[in-house]
PDB file of N, CA and C in Angstrom:
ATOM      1  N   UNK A   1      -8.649   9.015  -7.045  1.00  0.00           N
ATOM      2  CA  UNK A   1      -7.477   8.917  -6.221  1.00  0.00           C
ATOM      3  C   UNK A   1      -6.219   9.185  -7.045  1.00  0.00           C
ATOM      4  N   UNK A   2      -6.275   8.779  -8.399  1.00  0.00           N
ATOM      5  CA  UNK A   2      -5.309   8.931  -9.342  1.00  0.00           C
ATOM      6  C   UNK A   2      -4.890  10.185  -9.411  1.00  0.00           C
ATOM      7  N   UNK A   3      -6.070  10.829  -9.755  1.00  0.00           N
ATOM      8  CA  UNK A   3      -6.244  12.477 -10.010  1.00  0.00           C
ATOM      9  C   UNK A   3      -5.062  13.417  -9.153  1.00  0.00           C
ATOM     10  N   UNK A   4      -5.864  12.838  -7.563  1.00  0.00           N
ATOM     11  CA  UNK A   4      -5.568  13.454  -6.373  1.00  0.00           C
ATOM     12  C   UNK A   4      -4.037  13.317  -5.930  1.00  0.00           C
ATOM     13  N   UNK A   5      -3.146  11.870  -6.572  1.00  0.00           N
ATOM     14  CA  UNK A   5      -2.147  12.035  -6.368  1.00  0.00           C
ATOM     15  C   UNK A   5      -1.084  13.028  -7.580  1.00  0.00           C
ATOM     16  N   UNK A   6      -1.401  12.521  -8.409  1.00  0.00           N
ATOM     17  CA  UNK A   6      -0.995  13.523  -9.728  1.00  0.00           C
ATOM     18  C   UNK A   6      -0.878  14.777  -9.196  1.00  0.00           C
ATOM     19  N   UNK A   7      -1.933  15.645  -8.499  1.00  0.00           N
ATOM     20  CA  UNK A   7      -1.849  16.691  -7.851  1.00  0.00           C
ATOM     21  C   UNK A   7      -0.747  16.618  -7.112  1.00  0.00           C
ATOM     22  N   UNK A   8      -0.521  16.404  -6.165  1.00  0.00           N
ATOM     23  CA  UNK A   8       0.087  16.188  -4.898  1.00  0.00           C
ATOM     24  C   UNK A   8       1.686  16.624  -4.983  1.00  0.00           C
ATOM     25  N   UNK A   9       1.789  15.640  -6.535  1.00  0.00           N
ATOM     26  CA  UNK A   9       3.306  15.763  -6.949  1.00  0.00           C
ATOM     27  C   UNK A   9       4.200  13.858  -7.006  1.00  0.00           C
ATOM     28  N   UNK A  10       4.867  14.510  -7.321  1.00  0.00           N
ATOM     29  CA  UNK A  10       5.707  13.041  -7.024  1.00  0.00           C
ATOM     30  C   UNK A  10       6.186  11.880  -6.000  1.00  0.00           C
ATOM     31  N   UNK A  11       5.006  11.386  -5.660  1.00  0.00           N
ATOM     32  CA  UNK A  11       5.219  11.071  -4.177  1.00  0.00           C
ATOM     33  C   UNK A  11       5.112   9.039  -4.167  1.00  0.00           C
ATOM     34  N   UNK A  12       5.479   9.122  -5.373  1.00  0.00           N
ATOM     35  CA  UNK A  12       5.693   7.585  -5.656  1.00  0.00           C
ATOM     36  C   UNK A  12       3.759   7.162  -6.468  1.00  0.00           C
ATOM     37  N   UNK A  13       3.890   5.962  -6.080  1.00  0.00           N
ATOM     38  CA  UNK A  13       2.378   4.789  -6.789  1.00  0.00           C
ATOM     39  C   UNK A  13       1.595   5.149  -5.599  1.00  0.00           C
ATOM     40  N   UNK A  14      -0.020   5.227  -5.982  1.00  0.00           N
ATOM     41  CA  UNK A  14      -0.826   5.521  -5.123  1.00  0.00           C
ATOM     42  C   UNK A  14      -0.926   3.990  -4.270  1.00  0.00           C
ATOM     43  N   UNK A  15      -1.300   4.022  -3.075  1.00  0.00           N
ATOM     44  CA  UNK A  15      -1.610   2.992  -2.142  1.00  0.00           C
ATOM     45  C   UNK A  15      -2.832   2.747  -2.571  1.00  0.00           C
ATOM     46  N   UNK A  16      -2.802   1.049  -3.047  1.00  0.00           N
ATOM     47  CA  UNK A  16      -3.822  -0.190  -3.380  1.00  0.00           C
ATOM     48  C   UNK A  16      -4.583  -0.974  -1.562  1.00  0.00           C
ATOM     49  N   UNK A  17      -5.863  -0.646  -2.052  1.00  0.00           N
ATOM     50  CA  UNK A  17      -6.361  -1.600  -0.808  1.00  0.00           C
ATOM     51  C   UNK A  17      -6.446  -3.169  -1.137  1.00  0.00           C
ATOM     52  N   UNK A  18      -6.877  -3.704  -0.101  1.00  0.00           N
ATOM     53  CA  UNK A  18      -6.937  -5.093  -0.069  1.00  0.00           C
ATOM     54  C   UNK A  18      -7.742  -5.423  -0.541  1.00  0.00           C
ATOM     55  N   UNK A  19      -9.201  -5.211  -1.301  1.00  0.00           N
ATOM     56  CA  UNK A  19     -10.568  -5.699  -1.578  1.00  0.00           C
ATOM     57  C   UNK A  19     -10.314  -6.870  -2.336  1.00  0.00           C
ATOM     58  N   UNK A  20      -9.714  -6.739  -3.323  1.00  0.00           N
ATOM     59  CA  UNK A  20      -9.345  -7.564  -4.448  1.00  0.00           C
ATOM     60  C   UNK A  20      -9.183  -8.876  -4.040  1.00  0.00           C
ATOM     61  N   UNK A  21      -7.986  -8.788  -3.307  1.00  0.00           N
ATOM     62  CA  UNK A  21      -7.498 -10.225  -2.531  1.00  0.00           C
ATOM     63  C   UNK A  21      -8.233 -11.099  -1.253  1.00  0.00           C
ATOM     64  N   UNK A  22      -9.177 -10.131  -0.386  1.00  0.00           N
ATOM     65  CA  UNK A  22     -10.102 -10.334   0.091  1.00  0.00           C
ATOM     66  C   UNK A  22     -11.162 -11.196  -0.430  1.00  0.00           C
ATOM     67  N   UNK A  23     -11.789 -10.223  -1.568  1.00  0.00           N
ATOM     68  CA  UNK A  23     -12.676 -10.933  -2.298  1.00  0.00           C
ATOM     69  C   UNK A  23     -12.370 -11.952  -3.054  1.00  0.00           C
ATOM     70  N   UNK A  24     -11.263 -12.513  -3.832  1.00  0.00           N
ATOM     71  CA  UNK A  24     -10.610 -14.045  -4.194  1.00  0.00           C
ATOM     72  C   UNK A  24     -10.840 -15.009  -2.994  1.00  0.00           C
ATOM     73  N   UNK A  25      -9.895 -14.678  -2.139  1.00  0.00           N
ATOM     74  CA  UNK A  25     -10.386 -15.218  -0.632  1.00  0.00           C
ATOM     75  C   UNK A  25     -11.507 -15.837  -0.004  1.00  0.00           C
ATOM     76  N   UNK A  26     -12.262 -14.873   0.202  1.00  0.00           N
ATOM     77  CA  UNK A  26     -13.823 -15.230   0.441  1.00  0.00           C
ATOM     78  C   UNK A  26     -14.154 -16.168  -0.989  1.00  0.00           C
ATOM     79  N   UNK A  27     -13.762 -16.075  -2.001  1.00  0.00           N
ATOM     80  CA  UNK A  27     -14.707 -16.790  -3.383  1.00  0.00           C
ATOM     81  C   UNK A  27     -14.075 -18.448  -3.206  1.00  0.00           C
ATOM     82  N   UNK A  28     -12.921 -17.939  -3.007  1.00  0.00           N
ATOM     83  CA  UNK A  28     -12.090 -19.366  -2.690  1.00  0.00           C
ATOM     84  C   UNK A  28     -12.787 -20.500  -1.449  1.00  0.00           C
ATOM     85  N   UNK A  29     -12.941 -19.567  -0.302  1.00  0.00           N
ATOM     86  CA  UNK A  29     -13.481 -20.318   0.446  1.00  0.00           C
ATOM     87  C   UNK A  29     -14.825 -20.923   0.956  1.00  0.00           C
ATOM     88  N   UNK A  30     -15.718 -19.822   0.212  1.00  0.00           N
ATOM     89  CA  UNK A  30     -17.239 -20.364   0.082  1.00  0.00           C
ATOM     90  C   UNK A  30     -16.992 -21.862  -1.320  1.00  0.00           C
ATOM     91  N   UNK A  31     -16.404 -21.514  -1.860  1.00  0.00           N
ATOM     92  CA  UNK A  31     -16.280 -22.880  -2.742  1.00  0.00           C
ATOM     93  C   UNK A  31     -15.977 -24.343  -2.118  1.00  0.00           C
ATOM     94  N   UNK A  32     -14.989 -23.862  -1.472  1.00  0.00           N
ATOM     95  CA  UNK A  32     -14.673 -24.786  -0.739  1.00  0.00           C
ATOM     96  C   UNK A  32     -15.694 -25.350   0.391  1.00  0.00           C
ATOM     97  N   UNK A  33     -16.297 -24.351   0.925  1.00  0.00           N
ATOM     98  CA  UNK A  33     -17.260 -24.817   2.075  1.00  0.00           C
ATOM     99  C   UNK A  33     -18.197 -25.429   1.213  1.00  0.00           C
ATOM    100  N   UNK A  34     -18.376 -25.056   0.068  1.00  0.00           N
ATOM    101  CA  UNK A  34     -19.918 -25.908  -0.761  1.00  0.00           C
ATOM    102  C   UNK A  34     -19.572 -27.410  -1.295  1.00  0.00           C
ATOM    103  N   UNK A  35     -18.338 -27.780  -1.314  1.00  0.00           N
ATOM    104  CA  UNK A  35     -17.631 -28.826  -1.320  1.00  0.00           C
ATOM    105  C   UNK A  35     -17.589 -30.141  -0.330  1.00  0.00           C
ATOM    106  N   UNK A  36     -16.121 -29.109   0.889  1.00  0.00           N
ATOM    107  CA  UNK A  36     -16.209 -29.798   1.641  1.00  0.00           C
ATOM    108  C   UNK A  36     -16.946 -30.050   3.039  1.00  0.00           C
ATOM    109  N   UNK A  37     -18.154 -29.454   2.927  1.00  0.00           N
ATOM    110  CA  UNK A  37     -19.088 -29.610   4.120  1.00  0.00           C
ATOM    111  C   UNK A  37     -20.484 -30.320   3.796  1.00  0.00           C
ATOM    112  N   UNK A  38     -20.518 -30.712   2.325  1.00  0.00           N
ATOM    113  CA  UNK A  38     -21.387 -31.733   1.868  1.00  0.00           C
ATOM    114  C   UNK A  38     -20.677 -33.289   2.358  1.00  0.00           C
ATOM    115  N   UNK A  39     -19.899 -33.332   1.764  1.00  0.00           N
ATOM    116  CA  UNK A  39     -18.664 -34.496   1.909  1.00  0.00           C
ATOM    117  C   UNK A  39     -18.420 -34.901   3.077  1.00  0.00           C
ATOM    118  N   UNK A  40     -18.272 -34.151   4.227  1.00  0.00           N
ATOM    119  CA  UNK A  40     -18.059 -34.245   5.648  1.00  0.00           C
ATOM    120  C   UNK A  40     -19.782 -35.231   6.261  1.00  0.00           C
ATOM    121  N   UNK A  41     -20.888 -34.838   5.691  1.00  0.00           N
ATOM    122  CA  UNK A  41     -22.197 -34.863   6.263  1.00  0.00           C
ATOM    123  C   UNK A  41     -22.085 -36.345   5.503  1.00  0.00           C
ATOM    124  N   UNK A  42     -21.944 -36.524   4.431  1.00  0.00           N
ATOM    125  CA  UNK A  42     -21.655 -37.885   3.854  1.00  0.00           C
ATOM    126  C   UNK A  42     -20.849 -38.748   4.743  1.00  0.00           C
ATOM    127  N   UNK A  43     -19.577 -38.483   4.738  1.00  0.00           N
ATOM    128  CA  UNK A  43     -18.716 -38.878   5.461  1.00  0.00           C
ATOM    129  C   UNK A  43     -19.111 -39.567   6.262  1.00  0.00           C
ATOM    130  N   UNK A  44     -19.738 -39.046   7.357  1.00  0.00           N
ATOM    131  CA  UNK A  44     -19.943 -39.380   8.426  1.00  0.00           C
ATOM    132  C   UNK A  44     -21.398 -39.895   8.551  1.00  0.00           C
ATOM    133  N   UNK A  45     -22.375 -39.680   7.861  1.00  0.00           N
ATOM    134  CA  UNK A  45     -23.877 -40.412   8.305  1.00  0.00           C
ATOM    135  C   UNK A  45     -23.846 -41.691   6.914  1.00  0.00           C
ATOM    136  N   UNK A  46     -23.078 -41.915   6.091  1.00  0.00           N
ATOM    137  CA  UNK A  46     -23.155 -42.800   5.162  1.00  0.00           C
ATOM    138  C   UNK A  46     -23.539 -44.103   5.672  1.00  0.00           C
ATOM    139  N   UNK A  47     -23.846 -44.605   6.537  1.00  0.00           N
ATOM    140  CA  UNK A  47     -23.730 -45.753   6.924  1.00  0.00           C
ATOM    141  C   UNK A  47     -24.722 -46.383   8.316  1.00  0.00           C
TER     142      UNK A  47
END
């Protein structure tokens, strides 16, 4: 894509997709679900 803009000419920074931040995202929140959805099942049948 680098290549392809270089070609092109001067047309500013190539456009970045989202994967990156997506994928933090998702890592963030499966963590969290392995967390707090043990805790919740505790929570609530403890007794």
């Amino acid at each position: 894509m680098k290549a392809l803009w270089e070609t092109i000419g001067a047309c500013g920074t190539p456009p970045k997709d989202g994967s990156y931040d997506f994928a933090v995202y998702a890592i963030v929140l499966l963590a969290l679900a392995w967390v707090l959805v043990p805790m919740a099942g505790w929570l609530l049948f403890r007794g």
